[in-house]
PDB file of N, CA and C in Angstrom:
ATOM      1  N   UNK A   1       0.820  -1.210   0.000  1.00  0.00           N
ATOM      2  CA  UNK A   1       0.000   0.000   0.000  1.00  0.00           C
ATOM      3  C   UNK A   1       0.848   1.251   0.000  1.00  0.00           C
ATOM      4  N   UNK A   2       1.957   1.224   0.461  1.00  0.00           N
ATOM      5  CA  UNK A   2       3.213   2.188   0.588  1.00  0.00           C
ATOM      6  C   UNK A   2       3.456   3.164  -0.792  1.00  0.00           C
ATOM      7  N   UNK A   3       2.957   2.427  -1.950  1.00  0.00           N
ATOM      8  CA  UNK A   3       3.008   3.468  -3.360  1.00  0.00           C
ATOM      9  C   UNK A   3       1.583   3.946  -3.532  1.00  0.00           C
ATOM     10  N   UNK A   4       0.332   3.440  -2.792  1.00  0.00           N
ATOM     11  CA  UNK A   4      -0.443   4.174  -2.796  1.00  0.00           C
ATOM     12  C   UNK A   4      -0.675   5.704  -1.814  1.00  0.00           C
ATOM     13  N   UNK A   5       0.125   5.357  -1.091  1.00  0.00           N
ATOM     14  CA  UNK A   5      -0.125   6.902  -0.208  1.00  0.00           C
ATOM     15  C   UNK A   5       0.367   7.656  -1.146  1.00  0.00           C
ATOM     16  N   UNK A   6      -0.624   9.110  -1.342  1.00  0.00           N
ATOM     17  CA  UNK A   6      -0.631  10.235  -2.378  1.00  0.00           C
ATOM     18  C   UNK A   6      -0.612  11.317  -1.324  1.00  0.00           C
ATOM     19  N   UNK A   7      -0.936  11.118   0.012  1.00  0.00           N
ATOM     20  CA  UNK A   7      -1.337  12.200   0.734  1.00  0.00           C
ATOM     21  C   UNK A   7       0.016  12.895   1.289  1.00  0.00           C
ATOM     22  N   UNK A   8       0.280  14.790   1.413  1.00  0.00           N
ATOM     23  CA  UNK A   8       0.990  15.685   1.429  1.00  0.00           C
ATOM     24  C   UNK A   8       1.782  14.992   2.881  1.00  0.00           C
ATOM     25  N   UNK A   9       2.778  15.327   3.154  1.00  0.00           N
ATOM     26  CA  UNK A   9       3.523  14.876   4.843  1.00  0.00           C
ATOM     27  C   UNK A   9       4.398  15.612   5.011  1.00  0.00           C
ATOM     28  N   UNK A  10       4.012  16.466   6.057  1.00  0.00           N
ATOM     29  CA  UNK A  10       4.760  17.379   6.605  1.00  0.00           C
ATOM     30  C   UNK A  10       6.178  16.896   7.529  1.00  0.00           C
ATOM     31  N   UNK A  11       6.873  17.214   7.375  1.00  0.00           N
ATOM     32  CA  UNK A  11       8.091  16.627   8.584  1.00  0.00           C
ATOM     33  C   UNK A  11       9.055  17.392   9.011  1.00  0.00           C
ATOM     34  N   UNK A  12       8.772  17.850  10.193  1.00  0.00           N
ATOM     35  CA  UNK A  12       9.904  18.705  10.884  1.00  0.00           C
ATOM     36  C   UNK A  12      10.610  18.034  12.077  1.00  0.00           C
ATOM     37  N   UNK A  13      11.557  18.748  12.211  1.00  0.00           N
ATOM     38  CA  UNK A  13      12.072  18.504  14.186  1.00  0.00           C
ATOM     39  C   UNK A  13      11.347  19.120  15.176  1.00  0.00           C
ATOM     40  N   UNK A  14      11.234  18.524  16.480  1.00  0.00           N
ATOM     41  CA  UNK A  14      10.629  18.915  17.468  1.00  0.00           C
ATOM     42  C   UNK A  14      11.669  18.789  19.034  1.00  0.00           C
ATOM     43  N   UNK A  15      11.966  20.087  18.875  1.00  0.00           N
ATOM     44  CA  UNK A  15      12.674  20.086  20.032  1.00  0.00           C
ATOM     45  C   UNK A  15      11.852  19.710  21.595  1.00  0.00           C
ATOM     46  N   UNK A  16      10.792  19.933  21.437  1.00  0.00           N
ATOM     47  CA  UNK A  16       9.642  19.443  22.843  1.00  0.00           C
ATOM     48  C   UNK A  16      10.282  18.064  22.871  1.00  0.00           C
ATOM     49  N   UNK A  17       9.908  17.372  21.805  1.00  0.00           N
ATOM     50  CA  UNK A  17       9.751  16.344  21.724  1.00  0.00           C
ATOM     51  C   UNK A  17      10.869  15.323  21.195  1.00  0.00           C
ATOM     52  N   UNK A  18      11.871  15.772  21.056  1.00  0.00           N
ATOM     53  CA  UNK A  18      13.212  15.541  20.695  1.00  0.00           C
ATOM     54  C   UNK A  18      13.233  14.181  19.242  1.00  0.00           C
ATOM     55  N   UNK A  19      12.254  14.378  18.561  1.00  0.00           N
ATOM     56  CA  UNK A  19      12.128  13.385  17.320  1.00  0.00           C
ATOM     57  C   UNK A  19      11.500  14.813  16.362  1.00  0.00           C
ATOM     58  N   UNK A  20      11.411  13.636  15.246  1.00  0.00           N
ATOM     59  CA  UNK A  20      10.955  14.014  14.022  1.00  0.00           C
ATOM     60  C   UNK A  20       9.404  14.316  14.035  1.00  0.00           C
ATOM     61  N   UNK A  21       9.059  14.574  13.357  1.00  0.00           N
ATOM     62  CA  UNK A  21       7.077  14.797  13.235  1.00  0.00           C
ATOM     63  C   UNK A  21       6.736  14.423  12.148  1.00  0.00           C
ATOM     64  N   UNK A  22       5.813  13.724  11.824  1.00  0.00           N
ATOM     65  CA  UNK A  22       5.438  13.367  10.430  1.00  0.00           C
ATOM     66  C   UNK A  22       3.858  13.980  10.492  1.00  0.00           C
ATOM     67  N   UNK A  23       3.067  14.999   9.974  1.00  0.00           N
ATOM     68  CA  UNK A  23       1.987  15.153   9.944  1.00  0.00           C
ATOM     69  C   UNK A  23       1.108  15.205   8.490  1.00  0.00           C
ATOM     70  N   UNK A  24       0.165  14.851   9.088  1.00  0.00           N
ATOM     71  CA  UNK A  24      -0.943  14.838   7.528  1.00  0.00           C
ATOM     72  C   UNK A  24      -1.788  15.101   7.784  1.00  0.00           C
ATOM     73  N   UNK A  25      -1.410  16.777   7.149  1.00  0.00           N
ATOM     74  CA  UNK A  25      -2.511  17.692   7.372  1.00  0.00           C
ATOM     75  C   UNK A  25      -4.468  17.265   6.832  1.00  0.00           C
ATOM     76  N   UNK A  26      -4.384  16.278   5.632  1.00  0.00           N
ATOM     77  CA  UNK A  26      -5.225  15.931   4.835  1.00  0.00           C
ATOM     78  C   UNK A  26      -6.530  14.840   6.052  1.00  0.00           C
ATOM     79  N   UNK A  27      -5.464  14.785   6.584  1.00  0.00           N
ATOM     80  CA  UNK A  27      -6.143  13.140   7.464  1.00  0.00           C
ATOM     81  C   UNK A  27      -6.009  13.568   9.189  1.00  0.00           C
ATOM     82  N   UNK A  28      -7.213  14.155   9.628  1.00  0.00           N
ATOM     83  CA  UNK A  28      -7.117  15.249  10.703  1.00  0.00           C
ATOM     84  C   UNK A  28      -6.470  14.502  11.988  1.00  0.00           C
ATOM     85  N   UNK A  29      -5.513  14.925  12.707  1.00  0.00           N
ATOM     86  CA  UNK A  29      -5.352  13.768  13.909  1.00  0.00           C
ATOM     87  C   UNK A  29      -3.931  12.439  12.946  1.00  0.00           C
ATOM     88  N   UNK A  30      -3.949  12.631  12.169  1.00  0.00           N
ATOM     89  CA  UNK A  30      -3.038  11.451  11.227  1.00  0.00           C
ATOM     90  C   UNK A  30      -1.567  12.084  11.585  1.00  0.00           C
ATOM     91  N   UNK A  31      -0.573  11.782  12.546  1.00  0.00           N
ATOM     92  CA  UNK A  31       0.944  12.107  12.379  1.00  0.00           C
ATOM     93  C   UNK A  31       1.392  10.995  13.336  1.00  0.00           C
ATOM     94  N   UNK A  32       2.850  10.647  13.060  1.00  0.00           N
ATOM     95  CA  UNK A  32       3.444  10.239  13.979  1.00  0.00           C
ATOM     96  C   UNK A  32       4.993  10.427  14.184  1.00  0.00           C
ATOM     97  N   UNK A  33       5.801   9.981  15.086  1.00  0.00           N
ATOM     98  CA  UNK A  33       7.201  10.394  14.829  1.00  0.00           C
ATOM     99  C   UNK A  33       7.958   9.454  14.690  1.00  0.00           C
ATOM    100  N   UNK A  34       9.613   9.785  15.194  1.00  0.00           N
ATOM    101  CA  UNK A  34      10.856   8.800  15.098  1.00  0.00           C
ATOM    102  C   UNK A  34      12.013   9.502  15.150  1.00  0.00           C
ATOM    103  N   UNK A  35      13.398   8.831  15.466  1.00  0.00           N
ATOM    104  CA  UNK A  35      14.004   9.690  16.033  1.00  0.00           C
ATOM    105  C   UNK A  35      14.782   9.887  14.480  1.00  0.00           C
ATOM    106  N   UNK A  36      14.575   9.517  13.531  1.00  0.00           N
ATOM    107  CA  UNK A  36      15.380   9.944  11.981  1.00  0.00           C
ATOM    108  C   UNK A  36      13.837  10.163  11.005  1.00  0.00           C
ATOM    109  N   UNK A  37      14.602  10.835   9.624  1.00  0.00           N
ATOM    110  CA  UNK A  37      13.315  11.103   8.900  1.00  0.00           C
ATOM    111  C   UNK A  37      13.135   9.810   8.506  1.00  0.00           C
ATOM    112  N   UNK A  38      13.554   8.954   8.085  1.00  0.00           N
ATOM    113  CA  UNK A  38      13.188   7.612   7.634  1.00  0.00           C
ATOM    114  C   UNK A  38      12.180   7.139   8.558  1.00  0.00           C
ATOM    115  N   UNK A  39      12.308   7.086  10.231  1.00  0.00           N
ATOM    116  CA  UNK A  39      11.468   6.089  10.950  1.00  0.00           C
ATOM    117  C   UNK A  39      10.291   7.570  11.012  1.00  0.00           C
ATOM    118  N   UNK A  40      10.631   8.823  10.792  1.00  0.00           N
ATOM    119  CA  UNK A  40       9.088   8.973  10.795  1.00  0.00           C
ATOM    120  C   UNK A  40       8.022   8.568   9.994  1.00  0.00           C
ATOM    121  N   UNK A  41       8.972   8.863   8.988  1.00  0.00           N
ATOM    122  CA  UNK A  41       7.740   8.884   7.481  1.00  0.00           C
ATOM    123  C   UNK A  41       7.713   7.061   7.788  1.00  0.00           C
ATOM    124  N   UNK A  42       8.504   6.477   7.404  1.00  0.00           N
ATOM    125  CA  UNK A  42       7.867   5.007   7.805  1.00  0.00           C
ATOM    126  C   UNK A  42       6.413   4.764   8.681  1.00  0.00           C
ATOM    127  N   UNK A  43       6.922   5.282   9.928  1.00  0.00           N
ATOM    128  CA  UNK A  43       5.538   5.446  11.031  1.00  0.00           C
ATOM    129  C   UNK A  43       4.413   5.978  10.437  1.00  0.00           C
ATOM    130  N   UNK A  44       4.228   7.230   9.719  1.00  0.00           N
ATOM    131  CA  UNK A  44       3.130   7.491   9.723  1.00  0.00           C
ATOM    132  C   UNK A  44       2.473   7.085   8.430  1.00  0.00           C
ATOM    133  N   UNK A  45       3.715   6.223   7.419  1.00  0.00           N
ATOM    134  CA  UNK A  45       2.665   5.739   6.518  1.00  0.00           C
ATOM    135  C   UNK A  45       1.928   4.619   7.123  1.00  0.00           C
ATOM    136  N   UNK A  46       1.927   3.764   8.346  1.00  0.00           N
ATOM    137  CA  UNK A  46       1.333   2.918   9.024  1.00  0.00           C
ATOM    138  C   UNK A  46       0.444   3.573   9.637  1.00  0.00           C
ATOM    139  N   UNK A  47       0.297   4.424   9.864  1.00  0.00           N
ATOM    140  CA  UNK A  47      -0.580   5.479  10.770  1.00  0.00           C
ATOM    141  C   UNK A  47      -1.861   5.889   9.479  1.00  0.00           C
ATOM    142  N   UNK A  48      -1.103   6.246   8.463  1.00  0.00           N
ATOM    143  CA  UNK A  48      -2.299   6.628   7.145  1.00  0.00           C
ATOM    144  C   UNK A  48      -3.247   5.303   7.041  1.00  0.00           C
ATOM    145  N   UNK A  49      -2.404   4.336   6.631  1.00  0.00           N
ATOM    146  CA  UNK A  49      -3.485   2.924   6.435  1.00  0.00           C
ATOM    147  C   UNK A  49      -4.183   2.258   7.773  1.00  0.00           C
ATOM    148  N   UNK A  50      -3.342   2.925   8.667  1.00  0.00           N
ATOM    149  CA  UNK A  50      -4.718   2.493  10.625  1.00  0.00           C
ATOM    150  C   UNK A  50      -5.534   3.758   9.998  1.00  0.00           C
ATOM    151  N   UNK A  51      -5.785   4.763  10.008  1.00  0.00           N
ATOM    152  CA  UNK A  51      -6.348   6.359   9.880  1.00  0.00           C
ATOM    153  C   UNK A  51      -7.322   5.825   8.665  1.00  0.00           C
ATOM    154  N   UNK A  52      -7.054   5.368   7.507  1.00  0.00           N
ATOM    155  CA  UNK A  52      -7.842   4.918   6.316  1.00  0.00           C
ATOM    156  C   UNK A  52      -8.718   3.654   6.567  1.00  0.00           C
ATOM    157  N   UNK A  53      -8.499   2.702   7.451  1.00  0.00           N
ATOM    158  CA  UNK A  53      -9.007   1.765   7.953  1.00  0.00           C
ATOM    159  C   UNK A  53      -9.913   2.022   8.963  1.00  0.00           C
ATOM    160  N   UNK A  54      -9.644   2.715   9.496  1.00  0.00           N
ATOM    161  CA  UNK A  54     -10.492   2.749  11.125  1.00  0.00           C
ATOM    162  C   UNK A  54     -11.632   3.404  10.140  1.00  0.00           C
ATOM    163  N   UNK A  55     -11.453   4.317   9.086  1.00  0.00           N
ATOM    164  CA  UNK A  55     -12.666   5.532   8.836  1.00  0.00           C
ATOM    165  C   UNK A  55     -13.473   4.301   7.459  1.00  0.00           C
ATOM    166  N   UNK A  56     -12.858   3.644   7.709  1.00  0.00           N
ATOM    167  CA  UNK A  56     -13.904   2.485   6.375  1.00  0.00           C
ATOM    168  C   UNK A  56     -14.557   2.097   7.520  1.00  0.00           C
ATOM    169  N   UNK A  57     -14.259   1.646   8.373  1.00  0.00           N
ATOM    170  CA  UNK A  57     -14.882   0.411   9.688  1.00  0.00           C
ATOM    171  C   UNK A  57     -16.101   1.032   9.703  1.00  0.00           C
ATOM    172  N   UNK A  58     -15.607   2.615  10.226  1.00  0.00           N
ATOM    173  CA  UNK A  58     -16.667   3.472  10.430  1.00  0.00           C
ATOM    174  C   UNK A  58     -17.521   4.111   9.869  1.00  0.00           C
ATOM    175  N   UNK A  59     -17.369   4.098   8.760  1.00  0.00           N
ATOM    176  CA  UNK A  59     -18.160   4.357   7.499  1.00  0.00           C
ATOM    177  C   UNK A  59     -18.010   6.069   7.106  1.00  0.00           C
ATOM    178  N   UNK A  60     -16.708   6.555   7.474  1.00  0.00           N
ATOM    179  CA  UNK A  60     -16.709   7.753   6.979  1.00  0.00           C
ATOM    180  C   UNK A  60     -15.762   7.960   5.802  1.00  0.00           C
ATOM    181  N   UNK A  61     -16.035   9.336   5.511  1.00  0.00           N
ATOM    182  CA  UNK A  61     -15.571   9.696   4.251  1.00  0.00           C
ATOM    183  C   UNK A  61     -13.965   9.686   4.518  1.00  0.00           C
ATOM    184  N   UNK A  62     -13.580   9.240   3.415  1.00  0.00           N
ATOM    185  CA  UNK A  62     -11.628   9.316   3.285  1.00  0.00           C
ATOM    186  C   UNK A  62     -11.545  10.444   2.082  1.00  0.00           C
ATOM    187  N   UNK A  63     -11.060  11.103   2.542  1.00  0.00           N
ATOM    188  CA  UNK A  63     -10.425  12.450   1.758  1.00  0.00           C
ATOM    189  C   UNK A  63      -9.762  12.154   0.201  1.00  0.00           C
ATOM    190  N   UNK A  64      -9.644  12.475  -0.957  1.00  0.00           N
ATOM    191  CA  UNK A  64      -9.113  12.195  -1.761  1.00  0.00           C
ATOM    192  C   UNK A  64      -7.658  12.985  -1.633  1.00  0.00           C
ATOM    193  N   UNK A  65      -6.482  12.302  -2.292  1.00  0.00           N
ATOM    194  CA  UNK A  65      -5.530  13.289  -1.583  1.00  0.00           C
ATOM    195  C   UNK A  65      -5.448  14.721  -2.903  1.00  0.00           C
ATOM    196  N   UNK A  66      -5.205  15.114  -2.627  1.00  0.00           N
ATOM    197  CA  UNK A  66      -5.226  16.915  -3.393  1.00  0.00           C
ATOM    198  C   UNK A  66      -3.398  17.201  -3.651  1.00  0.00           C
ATOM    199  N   UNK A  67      -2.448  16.094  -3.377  1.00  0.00           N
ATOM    200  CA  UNK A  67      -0.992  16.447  -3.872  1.00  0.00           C
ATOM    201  C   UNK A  67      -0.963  17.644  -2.813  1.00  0.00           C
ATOM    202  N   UNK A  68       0.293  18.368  -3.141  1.00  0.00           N
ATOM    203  CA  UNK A  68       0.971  19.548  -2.577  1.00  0.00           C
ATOM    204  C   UNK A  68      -0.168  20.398  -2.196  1.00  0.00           C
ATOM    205  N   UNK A  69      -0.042  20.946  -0.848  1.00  0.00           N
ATOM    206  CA  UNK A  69      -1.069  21.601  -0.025  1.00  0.00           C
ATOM    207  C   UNK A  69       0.077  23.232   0.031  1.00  0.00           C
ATOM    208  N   UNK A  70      -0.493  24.118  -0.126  1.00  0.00           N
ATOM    209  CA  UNK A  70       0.583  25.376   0.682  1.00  0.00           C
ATOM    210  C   UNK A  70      -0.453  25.987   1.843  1.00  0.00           C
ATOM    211  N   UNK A  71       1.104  25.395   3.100  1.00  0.00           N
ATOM    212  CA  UNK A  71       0.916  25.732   4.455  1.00  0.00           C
ATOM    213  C   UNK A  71       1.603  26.833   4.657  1.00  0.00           C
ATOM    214  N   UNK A  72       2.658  27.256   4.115  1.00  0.00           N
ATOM    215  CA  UNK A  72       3.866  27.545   4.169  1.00  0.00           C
ATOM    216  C   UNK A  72       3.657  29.443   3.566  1.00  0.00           C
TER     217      UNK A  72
END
């Protein structure tokens, strides 16, 4: 499923929190971290397909992804 994620991922450092951040803005509540960019983005593409799963279970809408978002 890893070439299907289309959705935007934000990733910064977090000094609070002394790891990486992986967020997706698209998928409300969807981020996770790690202490390199590799184990974030890894993490939260597992986090997209729990986040895409839980909202089928539940019968809600999954966002289509929209590519490049400007946050910035």
């Amino acid at each position: 499923m890893t070439a299907n994620i289309k959705y935007e991922i934000i990733l910064y450092w977090s000094n609070e929190d002394q790891a990486f951040i992986a967020e997706v803005p698209e998928l409300p509540g969807c981020a996770a971290d790690g202490p390199t960019y590799q184990e974030a983005v890894a993490n939260v593409e597992v986090v997209i397909r729990e986040w895409i799963e839980t909202a089928q279970e539940l019968g809600r809408p999954i966002p289509v992804p929209r590519g490049r978002l400007l946050y910035a």
